[in-house]
N, C-alpha and C. Protein backbone atom coordinates (compact mmCIF):
# COMPACT_ATOMS: atom_id res chain seq x y z
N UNK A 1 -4.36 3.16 1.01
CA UNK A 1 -5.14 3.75 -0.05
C UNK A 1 -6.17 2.72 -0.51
N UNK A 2 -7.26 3.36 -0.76
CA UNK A 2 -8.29 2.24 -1.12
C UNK A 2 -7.80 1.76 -2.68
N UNK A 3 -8.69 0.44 -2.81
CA UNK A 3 -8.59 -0.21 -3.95
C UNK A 3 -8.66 0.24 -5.25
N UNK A 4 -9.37 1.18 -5.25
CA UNK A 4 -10.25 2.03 -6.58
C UNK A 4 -9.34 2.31 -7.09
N UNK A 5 -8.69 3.42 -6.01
CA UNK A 5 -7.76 4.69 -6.20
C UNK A 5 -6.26 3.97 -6.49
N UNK A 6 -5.91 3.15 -6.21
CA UNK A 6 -4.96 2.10 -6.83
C UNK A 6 -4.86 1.60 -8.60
N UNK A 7 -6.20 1.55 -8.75
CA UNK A 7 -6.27 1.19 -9.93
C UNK A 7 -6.13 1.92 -10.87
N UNK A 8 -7.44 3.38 -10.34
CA UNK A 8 -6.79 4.89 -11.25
C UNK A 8 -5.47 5.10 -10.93
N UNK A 9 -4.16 4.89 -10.38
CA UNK A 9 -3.16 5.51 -10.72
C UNK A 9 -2.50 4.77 -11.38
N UNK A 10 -2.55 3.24 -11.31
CA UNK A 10 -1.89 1.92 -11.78
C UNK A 10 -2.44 2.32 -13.09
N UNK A 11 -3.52 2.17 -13.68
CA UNK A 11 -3.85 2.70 -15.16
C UNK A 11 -2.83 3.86 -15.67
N UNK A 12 -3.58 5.05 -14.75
CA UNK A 12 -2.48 6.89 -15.40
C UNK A 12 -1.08 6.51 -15.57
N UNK A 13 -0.60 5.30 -14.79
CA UNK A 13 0.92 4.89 -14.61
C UNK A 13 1.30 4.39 -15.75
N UNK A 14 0.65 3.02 -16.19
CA UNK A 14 1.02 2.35 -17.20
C UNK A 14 0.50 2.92 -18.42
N UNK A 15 -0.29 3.56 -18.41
CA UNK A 15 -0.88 4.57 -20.02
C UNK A 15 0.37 5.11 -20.14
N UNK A 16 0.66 5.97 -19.35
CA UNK A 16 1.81 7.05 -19.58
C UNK A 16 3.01 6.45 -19.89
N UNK A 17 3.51 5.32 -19.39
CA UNK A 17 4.66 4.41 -19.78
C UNK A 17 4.56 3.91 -21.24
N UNK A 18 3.32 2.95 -21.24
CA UNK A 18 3.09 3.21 -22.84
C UNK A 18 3.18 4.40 -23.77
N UNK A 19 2.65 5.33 -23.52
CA UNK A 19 2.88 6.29 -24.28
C UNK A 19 4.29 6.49 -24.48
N UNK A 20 5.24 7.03 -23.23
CA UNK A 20 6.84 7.31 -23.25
C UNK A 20 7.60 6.23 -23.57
N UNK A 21 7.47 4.83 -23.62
CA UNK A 21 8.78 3.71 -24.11
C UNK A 21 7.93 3.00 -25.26
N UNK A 22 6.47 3.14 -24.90
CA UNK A 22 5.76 2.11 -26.59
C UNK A 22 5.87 0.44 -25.68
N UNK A 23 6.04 0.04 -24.51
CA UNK A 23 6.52 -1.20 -24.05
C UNK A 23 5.31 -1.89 -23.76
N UNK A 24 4.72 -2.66 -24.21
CA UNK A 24 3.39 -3.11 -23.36
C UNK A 24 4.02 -3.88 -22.18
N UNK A 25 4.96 -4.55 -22.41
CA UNK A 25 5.30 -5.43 -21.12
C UNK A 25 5.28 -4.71 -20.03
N UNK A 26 5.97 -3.60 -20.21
CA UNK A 26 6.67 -2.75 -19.13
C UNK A 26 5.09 -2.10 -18.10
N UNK A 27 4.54 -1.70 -19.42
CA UNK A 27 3.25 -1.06 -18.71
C UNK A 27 2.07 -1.64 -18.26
N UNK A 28 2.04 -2.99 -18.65
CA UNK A 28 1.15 -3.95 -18.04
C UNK A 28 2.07 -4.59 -16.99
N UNK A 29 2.99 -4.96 -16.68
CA UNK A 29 3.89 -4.72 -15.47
C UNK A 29 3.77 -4.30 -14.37
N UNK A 30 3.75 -2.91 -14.58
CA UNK A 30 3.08 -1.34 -13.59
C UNK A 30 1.87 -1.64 -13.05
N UNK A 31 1.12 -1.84 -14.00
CA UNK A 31 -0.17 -2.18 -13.63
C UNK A 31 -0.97 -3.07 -12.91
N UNK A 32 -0.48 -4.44 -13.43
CA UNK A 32 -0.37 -5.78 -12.68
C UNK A 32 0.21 -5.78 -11.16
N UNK A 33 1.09 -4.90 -11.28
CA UNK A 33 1.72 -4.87 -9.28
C UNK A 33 1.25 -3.98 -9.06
N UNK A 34 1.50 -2.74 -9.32
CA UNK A 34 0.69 -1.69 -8.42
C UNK A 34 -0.94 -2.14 -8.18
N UNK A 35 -1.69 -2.98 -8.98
CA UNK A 35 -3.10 -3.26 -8.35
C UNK A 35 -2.91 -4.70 -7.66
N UNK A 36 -2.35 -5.75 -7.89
CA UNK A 36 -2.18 -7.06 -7.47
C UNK A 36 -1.84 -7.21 -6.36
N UNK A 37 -0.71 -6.08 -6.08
CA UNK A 37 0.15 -6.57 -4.59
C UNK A 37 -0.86 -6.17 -3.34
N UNK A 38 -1.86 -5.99 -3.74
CA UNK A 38 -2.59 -5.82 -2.10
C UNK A 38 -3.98 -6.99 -2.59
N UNK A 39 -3.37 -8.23 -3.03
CA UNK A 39 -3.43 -9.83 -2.72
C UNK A 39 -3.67 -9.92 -1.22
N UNK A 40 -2.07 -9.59 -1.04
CA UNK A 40 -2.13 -10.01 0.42
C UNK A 40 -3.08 -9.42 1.70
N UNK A 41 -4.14 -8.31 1.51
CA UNK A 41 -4.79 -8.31 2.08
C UNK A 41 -6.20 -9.28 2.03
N UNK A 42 -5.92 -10.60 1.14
CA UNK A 42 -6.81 -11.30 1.03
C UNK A 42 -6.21 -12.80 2.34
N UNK A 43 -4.62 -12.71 2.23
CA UNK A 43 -4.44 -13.80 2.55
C UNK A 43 -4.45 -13.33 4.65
N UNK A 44 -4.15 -11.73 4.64
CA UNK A 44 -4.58 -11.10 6.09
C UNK A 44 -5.65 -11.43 6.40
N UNK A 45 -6.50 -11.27 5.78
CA UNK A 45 -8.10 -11.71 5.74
C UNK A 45 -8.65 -12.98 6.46
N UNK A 46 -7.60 -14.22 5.68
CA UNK A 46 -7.96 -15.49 6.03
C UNK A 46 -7.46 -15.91 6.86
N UNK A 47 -6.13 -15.18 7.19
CA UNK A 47 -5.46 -15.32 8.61
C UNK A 47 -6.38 -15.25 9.89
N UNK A 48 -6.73 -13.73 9.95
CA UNK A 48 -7.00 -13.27 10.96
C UNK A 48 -8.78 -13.59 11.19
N UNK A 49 -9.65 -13.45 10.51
CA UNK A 49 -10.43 -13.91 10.49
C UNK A 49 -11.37 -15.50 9.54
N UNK A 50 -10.46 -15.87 8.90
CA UNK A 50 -11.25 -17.04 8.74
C UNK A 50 -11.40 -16.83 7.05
N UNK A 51 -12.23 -17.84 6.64
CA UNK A 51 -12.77 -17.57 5.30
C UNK A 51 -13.29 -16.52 4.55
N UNK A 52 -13.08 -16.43 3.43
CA UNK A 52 -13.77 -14.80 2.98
C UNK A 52 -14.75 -15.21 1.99
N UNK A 53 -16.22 -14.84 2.61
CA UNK A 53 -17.74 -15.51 2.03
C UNK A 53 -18.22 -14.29 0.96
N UNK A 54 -17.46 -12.89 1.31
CA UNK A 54 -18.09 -12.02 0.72
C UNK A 54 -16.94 -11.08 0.70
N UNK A 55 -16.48 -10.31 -1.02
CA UNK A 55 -15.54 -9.25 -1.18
C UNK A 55 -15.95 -8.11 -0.07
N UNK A 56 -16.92 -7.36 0.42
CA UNK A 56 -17.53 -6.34 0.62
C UNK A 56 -16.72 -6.75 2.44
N UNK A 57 -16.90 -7.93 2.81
CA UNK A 57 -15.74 -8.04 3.86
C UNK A 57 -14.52 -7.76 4.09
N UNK A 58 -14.04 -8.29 3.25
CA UNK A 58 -12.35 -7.97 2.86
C UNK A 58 -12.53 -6.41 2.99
N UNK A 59 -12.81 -5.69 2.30
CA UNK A 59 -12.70 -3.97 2.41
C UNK A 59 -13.53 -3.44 3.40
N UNK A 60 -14.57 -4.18 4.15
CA UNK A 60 -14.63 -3.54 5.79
C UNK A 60 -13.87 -3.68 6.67
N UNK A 61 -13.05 -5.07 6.82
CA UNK A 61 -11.85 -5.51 7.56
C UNK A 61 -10.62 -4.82 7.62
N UNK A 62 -10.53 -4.27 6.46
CA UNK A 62 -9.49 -3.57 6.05
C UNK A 62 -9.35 -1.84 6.03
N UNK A 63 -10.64 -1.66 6.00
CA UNK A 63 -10.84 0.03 5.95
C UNK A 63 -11.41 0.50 7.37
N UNK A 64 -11.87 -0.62 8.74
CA UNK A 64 -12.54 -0.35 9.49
C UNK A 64 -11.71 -0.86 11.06
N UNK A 65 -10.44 -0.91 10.83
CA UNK A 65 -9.51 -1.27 12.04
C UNK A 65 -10.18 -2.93 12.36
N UNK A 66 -10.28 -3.77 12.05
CA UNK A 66 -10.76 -4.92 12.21
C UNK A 66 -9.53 -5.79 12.97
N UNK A 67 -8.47 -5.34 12.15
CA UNK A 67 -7.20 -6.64 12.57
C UNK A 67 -6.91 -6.30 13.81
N UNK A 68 -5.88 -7.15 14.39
CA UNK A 68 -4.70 -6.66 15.52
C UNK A 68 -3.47 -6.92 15.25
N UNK A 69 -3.64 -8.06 13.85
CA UNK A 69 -2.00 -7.58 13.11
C UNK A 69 -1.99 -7.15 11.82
N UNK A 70 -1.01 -6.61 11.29
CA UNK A 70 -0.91 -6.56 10.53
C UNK A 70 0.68 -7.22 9.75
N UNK A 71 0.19 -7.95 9.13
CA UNK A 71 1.45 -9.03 8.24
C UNK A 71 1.84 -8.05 6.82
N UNK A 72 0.79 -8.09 5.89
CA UNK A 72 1.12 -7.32 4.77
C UNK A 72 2.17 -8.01 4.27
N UNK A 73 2.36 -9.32 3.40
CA UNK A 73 3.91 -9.68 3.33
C UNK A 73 4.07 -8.95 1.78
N UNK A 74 3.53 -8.63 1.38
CA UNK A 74 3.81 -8.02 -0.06
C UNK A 74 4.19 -6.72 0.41
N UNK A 75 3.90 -5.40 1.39
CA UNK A 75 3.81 -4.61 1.73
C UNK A 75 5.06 -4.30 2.42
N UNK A 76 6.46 -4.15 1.90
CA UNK A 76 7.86 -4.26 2.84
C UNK A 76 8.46 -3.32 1.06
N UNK A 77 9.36 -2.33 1.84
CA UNK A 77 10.26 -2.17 1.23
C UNK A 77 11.56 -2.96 0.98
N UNK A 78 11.76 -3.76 1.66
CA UNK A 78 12.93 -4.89 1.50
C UNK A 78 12.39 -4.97 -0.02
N UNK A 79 11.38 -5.07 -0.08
CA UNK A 79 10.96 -6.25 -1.71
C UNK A 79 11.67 -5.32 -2.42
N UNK A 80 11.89 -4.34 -2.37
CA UNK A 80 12.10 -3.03 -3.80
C UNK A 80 14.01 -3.59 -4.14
N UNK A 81 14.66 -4.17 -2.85
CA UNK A 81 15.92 -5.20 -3.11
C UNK A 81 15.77 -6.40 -4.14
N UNK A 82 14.28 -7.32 -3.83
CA UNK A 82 14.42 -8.41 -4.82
C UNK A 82 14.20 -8.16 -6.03
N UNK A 83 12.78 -6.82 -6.75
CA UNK A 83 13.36 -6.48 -8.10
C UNK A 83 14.19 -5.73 -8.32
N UNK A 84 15.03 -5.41 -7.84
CA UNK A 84 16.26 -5.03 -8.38
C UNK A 84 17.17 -6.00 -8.67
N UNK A 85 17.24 -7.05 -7.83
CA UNK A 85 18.01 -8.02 -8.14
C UNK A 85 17.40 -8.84 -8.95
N UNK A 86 16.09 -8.99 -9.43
CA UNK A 86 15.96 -9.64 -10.42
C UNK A 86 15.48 -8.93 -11.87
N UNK A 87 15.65 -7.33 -11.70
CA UNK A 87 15.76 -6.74 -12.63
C UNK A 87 17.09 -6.92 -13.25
N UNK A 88 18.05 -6.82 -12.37
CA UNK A 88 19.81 -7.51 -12.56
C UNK A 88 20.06 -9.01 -13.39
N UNK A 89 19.74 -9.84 -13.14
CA UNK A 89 19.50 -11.26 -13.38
C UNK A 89 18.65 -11.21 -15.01
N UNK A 90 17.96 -10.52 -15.06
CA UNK A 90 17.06 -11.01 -15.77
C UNK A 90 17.35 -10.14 -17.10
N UNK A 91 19.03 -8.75 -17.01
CA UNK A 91 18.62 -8.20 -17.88
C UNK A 91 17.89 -6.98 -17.84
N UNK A 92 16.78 -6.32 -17.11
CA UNK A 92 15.97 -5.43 -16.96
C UNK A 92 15.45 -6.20 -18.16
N UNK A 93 14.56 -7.22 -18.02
CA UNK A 93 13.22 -7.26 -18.39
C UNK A 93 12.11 -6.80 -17.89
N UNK A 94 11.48 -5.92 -19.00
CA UNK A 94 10.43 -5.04 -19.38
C UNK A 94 9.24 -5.40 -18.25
N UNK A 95 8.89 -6.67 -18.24
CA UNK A 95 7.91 -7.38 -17.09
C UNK A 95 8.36 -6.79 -15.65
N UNK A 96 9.48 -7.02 -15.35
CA UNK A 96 10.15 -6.74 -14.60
C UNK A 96 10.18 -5.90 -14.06
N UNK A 97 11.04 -4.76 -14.83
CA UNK A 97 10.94 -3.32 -14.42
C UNK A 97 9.86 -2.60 -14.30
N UNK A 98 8.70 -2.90 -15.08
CA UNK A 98 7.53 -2.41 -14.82
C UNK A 98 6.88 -3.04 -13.44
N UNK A 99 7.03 -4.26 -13.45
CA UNK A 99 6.54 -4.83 -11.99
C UNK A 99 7.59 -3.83 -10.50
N UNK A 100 8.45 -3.21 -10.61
CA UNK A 100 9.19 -2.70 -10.14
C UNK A 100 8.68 -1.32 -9.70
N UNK A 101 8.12 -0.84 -10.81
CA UNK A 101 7.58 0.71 -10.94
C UNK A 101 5.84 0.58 -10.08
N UNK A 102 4.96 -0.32 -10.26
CA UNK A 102 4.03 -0.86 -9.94
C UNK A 102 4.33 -0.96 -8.58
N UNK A 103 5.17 -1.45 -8.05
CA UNK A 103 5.20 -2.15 -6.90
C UNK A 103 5.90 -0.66 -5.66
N UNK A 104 6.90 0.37 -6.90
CA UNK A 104 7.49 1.52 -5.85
C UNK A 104 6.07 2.50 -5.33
N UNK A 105 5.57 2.53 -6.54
CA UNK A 105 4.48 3.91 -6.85
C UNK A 105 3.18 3.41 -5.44
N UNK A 106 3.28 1.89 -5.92
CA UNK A 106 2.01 1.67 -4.88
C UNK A 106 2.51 1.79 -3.66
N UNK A 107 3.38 1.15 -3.08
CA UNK A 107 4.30 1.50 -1.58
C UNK A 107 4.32 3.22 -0.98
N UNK A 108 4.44 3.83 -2.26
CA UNK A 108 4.75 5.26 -1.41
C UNK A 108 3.55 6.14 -1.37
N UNK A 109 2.02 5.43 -2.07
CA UNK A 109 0.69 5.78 -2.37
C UNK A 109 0.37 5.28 -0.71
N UNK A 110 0.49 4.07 -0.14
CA UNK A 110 0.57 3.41 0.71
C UNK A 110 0.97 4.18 1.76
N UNK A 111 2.50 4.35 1.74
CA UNK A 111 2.79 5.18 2.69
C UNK A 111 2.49 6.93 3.43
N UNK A 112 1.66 7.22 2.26
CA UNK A 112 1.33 8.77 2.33
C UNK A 112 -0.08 8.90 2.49
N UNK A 113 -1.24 7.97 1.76
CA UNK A 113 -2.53 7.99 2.41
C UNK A 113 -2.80 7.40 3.24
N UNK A 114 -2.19 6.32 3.86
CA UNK A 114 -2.50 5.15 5.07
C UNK A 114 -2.27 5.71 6.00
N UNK A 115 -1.16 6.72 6.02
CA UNK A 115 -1.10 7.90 7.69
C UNK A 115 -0.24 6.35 8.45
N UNK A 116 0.50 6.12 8.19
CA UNK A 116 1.45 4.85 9.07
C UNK A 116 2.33 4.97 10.13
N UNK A 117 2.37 4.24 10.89
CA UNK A 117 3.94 4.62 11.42
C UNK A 117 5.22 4.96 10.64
N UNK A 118 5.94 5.46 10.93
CA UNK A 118 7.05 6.10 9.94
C UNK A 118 7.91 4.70 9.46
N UNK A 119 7.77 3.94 9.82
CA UNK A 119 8.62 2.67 9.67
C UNK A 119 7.33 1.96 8.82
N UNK A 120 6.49 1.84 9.28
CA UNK A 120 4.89 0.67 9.44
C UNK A 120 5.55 0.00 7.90
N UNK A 121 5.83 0.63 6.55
CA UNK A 121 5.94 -0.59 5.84
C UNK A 121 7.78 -0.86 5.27
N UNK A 122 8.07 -1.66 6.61
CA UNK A 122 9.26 -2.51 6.46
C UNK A 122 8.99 -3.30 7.13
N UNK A 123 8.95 -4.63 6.55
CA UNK A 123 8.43 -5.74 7.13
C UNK A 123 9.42 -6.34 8.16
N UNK A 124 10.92 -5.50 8.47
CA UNK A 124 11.59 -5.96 9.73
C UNK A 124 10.86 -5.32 10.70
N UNK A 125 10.40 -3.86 10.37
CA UNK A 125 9.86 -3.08 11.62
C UNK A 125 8.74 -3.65 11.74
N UNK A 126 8.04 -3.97 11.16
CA UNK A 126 6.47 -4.60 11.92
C UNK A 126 6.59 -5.98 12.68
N UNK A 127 7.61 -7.09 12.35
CA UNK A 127 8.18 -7.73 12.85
C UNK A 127 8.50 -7.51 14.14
N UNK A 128 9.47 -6.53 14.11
CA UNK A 128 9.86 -5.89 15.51
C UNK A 128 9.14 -5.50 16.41
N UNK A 129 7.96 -5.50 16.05
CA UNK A 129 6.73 -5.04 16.67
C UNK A 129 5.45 -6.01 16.90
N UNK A 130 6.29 -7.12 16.82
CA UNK A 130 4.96 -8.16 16.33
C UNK A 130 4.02 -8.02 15.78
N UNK A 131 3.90 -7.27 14.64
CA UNK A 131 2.60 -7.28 13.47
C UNK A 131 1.47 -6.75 14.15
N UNK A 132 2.22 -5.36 15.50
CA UNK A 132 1.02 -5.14 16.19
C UNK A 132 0.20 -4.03 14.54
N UNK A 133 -0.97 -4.48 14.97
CA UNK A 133 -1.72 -3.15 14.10
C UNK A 133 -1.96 -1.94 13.99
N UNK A 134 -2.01 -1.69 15.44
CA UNK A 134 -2.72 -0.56 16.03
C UNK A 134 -0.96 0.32 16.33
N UNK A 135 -0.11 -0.65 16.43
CA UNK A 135 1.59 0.35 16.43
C UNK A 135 1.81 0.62 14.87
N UNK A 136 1.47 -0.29 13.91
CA UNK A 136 1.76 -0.10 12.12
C UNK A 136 0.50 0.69 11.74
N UNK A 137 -0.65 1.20 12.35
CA UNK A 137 -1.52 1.90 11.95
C UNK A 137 -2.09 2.46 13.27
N UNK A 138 -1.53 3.72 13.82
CA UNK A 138 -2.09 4.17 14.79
C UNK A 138 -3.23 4.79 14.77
N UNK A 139 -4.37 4.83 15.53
CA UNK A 139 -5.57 5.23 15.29
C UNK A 139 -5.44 6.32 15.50
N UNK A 140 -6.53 7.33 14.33
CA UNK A 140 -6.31 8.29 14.57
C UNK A 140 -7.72 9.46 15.50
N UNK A 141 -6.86 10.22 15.80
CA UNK A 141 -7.62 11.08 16.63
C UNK A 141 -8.20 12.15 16.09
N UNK A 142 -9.51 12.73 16.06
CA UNK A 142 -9.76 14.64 15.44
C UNK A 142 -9.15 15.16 16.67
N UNK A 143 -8.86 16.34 15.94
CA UNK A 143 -8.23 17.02 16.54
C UNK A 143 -8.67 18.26 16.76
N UNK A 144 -9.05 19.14 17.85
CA UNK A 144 -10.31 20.21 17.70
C UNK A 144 -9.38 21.37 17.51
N UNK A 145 -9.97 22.56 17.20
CA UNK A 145 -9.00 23.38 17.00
C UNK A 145 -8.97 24.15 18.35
N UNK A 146 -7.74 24.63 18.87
CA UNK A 146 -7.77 25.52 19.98
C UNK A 146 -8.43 26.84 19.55
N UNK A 147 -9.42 27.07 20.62
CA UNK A 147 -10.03 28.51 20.53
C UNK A 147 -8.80 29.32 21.63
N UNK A 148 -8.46 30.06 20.40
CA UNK A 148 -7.86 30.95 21.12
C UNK A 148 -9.16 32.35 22.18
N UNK A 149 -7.79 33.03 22.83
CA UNK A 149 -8.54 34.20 23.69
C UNK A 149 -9.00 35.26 22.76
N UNK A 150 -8.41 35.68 21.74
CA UNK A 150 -8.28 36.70 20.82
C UNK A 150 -9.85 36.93 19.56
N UNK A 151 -10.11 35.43 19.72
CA UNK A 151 -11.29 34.53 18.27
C UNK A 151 -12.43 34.67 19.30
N UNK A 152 -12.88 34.93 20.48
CA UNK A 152 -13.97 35.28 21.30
C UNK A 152 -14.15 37.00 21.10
N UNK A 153 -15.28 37.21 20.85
CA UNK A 153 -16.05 38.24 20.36
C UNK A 153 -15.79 38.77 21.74
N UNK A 154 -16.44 40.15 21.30
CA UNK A 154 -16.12 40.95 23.04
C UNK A 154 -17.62 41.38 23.04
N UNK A 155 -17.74 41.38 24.20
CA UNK A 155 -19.07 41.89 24.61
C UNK A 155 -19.15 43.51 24.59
């Protein structure tokens, strides 16, 4: 999902949390991960190609099949184990749990507009795959519609 569209839901997310618990922590939380955690397409960036001289790169690299891997280390459902466990630890602090909510909402925004492999974000399966790109983001094809026999006019 592009960047933008991250941010409008990370906002609608944490407004609405504010509104329903009154928590600022919680909802600046939400907000802070659901827009932050795709960082790591800055540090993909510097991996795979080098220095980043200009933002407007980063989001052609990224929106235009540029890589051949893909790492994504923020981008793993494993992580949704470590805040829990440090939602555990910590109490369910408010920071926390909201960084939690931030971090589910964006993953499954992720997983439903990115068109992925059905696995693509578990960072054992891309692993398993050596961080191929093109297996964690298969390119996609149009698809024409079959003309049927029936949809031809008759002479």
């Amino acid at each position: 999902m592009r960047a933008r569209y991250h941010v409008i839901v990370s906002t609608s997310v944490s407004l609405t949390l504010w509104a329903v618990v009154r928590s600022v922590p919680l909802a600046a939380g939400a907000w802070i991960t659901g827009v932050l955690m795709d960082l790591d397409h800055v540090l993909e960036y510097f991996v795979q190609r080098g220095r980043l001289r200009r933002i407007e790169d980063l989001f052609h690299a990224s929106y235009n099949r540029v890589y051949t891997k893909a790492y994504l280390i923020l981008h793993g459902w494993e992580l949704l184990a470590v805040w829990a466990t440090l939602g555990i630890v910590t109490s369910w602090n408010p920071w926390i749990v909201g960084g939690a909510i931030g971090f589910t909402h964006h993953l499954m925004l992720d997983q439903i507009w990115n068109r992925p492999s059905r696995w693509a974000y578990w960072l054992i399966w891309r692993a398993c795959h050596r961080f191929s790109y093109d297996e964690t983001f298969p390119p996609r094809t149009r698809r024409r519609r079959a003309r049927s026999l029936d949809s031809r006019a008759s002479p």
